[in-house]
Protein backbone atom coordinates (compact mmCIF):
# COMPACT_ATOMS: atom_id res chain seq x y z
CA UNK A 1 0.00 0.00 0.00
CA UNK A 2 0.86 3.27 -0.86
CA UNK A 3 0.28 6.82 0.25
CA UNK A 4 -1.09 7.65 -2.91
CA UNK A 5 -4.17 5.11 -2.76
CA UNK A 6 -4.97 6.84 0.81
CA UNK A 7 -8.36 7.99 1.20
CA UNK A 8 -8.41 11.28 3.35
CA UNK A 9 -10.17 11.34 6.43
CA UNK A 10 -12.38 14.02 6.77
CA UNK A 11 -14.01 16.80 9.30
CA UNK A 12 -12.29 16.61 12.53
CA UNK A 13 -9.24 14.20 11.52
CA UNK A 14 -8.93 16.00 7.88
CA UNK A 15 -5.31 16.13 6.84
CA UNK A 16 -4.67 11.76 7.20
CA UNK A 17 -5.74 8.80 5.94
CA UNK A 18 -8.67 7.40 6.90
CA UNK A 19 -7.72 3.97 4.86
CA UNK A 20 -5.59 2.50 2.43
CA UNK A 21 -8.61 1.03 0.33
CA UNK A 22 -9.53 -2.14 2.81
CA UNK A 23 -10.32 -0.71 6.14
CA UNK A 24 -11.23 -3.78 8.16
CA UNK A 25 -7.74 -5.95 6.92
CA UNK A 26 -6.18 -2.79 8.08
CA UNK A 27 -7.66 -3.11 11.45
CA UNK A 28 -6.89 -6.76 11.47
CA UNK A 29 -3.05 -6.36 10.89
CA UNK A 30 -3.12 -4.03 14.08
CA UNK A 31 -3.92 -7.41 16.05
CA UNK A 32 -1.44 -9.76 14.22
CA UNK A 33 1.23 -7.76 12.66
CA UNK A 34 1.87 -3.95 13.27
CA UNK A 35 0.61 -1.66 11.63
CA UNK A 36 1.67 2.54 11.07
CA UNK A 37 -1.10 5.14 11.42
CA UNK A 38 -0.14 8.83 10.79
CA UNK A 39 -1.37 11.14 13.55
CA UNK A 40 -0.17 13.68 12.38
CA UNK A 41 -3.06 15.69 12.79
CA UNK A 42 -2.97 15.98 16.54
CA UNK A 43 -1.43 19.17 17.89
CA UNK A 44 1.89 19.43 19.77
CA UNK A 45 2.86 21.86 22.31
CA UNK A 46 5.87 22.13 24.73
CA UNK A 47 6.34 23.30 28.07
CA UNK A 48 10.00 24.01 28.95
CA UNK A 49 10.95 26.02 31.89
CA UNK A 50 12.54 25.36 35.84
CA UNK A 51 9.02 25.19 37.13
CA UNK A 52 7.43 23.15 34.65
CA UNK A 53 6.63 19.99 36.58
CA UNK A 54 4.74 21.94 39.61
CA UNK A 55 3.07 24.04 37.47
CA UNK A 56 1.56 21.90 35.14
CA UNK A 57 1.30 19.67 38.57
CA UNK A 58 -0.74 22.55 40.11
CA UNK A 59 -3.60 23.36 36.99
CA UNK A 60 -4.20 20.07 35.83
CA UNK A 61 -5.58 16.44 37.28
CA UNK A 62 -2.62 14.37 36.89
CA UNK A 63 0.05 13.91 39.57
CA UNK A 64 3.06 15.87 37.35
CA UNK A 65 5.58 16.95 39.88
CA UNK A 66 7.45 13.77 40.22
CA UNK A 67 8.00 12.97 36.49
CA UNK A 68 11.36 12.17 35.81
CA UNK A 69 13.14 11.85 32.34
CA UNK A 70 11.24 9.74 29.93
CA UNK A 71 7.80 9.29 32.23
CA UNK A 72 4.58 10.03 29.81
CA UNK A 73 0.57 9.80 31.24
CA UNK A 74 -2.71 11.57 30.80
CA UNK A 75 -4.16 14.34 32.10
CA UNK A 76 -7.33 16.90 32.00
CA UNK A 77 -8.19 20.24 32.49
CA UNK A 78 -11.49 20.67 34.71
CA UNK A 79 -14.01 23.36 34.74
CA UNK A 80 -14.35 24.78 38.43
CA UNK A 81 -17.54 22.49 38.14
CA UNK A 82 -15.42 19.80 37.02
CA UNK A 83 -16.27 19.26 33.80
CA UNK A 84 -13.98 17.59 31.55
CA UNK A 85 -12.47 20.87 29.04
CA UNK A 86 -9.36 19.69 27.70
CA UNK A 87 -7.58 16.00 27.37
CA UNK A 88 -3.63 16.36 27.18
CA UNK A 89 -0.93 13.28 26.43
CA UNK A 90 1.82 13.89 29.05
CA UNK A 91 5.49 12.96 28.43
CA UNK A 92 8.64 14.60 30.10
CA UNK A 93 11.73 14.55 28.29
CA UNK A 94 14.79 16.28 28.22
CA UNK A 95 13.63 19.15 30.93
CA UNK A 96 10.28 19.79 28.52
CA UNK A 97 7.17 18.80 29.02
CA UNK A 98 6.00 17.65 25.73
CA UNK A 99 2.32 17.54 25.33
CA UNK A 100 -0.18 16.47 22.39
CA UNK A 101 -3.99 17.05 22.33
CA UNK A 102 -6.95 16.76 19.85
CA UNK A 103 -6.73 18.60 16.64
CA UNK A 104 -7.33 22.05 16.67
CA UNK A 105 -7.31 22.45 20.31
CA UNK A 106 -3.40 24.12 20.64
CA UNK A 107 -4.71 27.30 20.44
CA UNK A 108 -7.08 26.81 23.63
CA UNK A 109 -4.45 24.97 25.19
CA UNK A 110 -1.55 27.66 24.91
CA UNK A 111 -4.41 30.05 25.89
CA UNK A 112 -5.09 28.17 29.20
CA UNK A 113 -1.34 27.68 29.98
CA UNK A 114 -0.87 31.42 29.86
CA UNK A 115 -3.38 32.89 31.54
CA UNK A 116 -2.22 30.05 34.48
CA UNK A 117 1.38 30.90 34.25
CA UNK A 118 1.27 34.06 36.57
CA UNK A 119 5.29 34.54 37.46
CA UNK A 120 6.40 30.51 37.10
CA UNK A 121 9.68 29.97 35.03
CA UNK A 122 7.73 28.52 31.75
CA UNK A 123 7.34 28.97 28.16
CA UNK A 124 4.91 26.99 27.00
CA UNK A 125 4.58 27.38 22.89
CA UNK A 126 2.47 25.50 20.29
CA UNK A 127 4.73 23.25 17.89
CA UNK A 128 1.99 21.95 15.90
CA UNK A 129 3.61 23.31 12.54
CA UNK A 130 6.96 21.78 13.42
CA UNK A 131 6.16 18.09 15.40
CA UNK A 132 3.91 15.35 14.05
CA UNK A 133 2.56 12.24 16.20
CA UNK A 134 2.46 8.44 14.78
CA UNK A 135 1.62 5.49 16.12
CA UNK A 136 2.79 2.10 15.61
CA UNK A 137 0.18 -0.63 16.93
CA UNK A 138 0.50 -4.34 16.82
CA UNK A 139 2.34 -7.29 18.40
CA UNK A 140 5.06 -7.29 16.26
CA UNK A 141 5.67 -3.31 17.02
CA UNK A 142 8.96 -4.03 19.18
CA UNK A 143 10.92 -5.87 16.29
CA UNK A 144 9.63 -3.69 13.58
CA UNK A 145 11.24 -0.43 16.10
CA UNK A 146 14.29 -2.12 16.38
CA UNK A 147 14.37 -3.27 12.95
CA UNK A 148 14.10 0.36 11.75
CA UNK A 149 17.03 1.50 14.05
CA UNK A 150 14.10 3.28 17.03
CA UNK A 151 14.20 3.11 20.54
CA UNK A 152 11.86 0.58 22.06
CA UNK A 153 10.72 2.03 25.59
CA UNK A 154 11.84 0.36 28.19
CA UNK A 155 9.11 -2.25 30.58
CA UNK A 156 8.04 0.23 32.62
CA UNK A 157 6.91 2.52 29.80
CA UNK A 158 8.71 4.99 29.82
CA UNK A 159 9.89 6.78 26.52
CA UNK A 160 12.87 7.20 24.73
CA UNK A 161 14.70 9.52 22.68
CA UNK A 162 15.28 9.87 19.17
CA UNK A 163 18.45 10.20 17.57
CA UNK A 164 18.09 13.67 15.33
CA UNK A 165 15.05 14.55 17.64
CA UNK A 166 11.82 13.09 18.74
CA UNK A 167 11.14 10.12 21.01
CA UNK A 168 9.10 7.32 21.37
CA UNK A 169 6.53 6.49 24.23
CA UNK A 170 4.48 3.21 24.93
CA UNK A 171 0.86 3.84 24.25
CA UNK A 172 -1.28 2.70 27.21
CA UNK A 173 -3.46 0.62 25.00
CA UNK A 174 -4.78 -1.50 23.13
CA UNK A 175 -1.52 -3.37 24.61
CA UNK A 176 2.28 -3.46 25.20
CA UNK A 177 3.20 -3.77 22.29
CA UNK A 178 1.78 -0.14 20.98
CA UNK A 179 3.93 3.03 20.60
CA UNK A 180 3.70 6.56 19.55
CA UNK A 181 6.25 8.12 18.18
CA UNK A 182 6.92 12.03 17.92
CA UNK A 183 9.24 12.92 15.19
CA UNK A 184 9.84 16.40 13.40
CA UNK A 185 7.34 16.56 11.06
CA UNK A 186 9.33 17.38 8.23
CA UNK A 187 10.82 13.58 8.96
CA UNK A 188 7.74 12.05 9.04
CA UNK A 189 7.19 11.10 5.88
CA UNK A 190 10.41 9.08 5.88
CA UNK A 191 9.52 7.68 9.35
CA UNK A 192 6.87 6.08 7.85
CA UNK A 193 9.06 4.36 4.94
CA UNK A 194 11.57 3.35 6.87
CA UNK A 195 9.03 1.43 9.05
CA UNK A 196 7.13 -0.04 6.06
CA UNK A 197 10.18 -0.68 4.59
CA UNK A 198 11.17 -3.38 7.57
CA UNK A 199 7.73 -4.70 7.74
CA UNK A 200 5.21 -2.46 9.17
CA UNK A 201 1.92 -1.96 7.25
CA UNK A 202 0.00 1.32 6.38
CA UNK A 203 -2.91 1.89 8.33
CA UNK A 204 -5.86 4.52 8.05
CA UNK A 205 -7.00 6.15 11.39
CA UNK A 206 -10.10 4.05 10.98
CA UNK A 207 -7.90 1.02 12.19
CA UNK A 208 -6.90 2.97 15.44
CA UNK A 209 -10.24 4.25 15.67
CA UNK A 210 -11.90 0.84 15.70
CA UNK A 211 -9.33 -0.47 17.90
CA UNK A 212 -10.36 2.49 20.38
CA UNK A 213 -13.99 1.67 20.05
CA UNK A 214 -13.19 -1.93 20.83
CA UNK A 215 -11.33 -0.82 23.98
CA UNK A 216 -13.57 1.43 25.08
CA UNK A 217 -11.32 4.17 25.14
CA UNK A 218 -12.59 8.23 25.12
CA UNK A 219 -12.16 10.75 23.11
CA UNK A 220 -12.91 14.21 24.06
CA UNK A 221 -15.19 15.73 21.38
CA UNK A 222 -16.75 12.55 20.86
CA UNK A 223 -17.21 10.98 23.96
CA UNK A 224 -17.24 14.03 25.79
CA UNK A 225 -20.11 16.95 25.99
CA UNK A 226 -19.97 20.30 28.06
CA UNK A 227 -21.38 18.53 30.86
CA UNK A 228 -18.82 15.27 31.32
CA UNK A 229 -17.04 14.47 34.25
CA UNK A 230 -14.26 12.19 34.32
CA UNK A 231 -15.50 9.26 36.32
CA UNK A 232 -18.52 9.15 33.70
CA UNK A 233 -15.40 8.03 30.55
CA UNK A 234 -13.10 5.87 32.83
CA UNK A 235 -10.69 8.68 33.08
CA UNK A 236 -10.01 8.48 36.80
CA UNK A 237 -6.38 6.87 37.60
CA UNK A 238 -5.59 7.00 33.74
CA UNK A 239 -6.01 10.55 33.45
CA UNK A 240 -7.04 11.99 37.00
CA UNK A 241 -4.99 11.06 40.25
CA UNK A 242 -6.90 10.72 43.59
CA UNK A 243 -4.27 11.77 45.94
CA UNK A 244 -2.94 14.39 44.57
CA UNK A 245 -3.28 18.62 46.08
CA UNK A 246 -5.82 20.70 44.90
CA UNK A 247 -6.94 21.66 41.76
CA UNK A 248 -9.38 23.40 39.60
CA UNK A 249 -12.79 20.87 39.84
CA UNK A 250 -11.23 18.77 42.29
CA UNK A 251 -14.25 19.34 44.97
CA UNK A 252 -16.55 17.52 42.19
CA UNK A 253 -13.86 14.44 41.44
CA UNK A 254 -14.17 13.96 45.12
CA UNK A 255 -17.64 14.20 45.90
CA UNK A 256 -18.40 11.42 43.18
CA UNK A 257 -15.71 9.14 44.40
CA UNK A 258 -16.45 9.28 47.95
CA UNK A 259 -20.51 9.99 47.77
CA UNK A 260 -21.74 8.03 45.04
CA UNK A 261 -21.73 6.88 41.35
CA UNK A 262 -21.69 9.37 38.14
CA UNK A 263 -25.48 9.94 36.60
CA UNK A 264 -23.60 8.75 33.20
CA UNK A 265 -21.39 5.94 31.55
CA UNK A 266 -19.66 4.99 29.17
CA UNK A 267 -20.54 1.98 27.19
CA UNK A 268 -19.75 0.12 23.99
CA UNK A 269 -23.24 0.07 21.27
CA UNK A 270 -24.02 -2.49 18.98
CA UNK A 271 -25.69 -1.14 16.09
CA UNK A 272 -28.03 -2.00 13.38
CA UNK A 273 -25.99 -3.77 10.27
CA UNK A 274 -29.04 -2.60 7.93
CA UNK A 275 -27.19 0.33 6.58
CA UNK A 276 -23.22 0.65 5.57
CA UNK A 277 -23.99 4.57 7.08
CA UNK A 278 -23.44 4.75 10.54
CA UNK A 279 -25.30 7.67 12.71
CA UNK A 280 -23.01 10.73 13.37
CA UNK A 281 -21.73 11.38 16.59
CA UNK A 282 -23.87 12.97 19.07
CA UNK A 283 -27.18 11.38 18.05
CA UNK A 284 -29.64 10.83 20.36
CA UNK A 285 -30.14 7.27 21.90
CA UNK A 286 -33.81 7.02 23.11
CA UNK A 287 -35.73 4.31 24.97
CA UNK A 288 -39.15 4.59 25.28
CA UNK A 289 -39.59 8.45 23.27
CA UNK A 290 -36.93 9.50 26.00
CA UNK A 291 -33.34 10.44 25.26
CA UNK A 292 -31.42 8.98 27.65
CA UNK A 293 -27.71 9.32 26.11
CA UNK A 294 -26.11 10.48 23.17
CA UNK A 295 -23.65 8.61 20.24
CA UNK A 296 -19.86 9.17 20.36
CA UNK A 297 -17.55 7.24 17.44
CA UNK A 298 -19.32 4.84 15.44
CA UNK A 299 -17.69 2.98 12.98
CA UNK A 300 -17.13 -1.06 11.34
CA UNK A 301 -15.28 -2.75 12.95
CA UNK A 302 -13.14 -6.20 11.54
CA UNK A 303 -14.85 -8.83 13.82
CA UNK A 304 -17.21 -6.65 15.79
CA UNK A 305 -19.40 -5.58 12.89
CA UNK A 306 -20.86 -1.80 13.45
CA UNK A 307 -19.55 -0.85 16.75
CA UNK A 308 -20.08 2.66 18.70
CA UNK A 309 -18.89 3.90 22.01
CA UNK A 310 -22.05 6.39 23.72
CA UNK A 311 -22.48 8.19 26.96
CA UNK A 312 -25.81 6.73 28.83
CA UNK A 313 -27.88 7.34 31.78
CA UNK A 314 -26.17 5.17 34.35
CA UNK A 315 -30.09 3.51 35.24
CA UNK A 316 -30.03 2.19 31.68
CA UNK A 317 -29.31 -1.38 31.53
CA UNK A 318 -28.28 -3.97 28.96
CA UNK A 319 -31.29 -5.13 28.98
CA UNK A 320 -33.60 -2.09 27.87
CA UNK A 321 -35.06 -1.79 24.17
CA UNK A 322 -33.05 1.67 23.18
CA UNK A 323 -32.61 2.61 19.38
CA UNK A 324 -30.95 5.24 17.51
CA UNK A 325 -33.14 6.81 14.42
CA UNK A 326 -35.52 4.17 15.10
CA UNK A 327 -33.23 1.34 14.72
CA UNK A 328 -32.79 -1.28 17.32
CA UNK A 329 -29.56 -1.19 19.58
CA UNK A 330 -27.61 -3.48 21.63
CA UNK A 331 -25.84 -2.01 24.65
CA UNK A 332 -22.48 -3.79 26.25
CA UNK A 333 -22.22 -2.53 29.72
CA UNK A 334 -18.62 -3.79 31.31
């Protein structure tokens, strides 16, 4: 497969392939092979600066000030309410803090890291134009990094540097044996040969996408409205530490852990096969005449058949008759 027989994804994820002509063996090689998906959509930002790690420690939900060199996680930005506003990948290298987020959300990033920085010995800047993010996802990703001359991270996860720039991190799912890997963008192109080139397989972002479904894995945008909290998605401990100081929406985190369960979930949807067009995100799923959740990614998936990830009323069970546009659903509750 080339790049030339890519078919471009489109509104949010425009600028990549969505597939290389045969979607669901693209999804498949993910499981058995490895296969290389171009992210480079997502926007890039760094954080350098002596006061970096308590800063970013002190405005987000993630436990930041003991990173050392190489350590990568998740973390959010909270409304005071708590409300999930922005989703950031973590990784300290190098005294910077790198960090990548959805595209088209650097500019409210660097917006929210300045108005927080007050007198603290940062410069946080967007690198969007200058950085791109790929992943390589499959069991056979460790060989096929070594193979290319790349840095495998190391057991515990933690990420390693590129020569020439860049690094690679372990991706927290679907597995192990998953990595990202940030490289200039002006190298990316030839990233992505030199992988192919020892064995690695182009892959659309509809691969990775299905493989998120399948793992039930958020995506703010998607999975996320004004109104989400984190325990609703099954970002606490992945993306929001319990034990750390205080911080903006913290009162709400705490309330739900220690008082109760979150009115919403996050569940994995079933759909209809009638139709090869799949409901957009944010449709209403009803039961009874009554909305009682909305859509988030919904896409085919390579064993799974049409799969979607939604945000439901926690009292909805597996068991109730709910539809989207009048067709029948099937809800998978973990």
């Amino acid at each position: 497969m080339t790049t030339e027989l890519a078919v471009p994804a489109t509104g949010r994820d425009a600028g990549v392939p969505w597939h290389f002509g045969d979607p669901l063996r693209e999804q498949r090689l993910l499981t058995t092979g490895a296969g290389i998906v171009d992210r480079s959509n997502r926007d890039v930002l760094i954080v350098p600066g002596q006061d970096r790690l308590g800063w970013l420690h002190s405005i987000s939900s993630q436990h930041l000030s003991s990173l050392t060199d190489g350590d990568a996680t998740e973390a959010l930005v909270l409304s005071p309410n708590g409300h999930v506003e922005q989703h950031w990948q973590v990784t300290e290298l190098d005294s910077t803090v790198w960090i990548d987020t959805e595209p088209g959300r650097a500019a409210e990033v660097l917006a929210y890291l300045q108005k927080m920085q007050f007198m603290k010995r940062v410069e946080p800047a967007d690198v969007s134009a200058l950085w791109a993010v790929l992943s390589l996802v499959g069991p056979a990703t460790p060989t096929v990094l070594a193979l290319a001359g790349l840095p495998t991270p190391d057991q515990s996860g933690r990420a390693a540097a590129i020569d020439g720039g860049g690094f690679v991190r372990r991706m927290s799912w679907p597995g192990p044996d998953a990595a990202d890997i940030v490289v200039p963008r002006a190298r990316a192109a030839g990233v992505i040969a030199a992988l192919v080139e020892v064995g690695a397989h182009r892959a659309g972002l509809w691969a990775f996408e299905a493989l998120r479904v399948e793992a039930r894995r958020p995506r703010l945008g998607l999975e996320t409205d004004h109104r989400t909290i984190p325990h609703e998605v099954g970002w606490i401990g992945s993306a929001v530490h319990l034990d750390k100081g205080c911080y903006r929406g913290q009162e709400t985190v705490a309330r739900v852990q220690n008082l109760g369960k979150p009115p919403r979930r996050l569940v994995l949807i079933h759909l209809s096969g009638e139709s090869d067009t799949l409901p957009e995100p944010g449709t209403p799923i009803e039961l009874n005449g009554r909305t009682v959740g909305f859509l988030g990614t919904a896409l085919h998936h390579f064993d799974l058949g049409p799969i979607a990830l939604a945000v439901v009323k926690r009292t909805l069970s597996a068991d109730d008759p709910a539809s989207i546009t009048g067709q029948p659903v099937r809800i998978d509750i973990a």
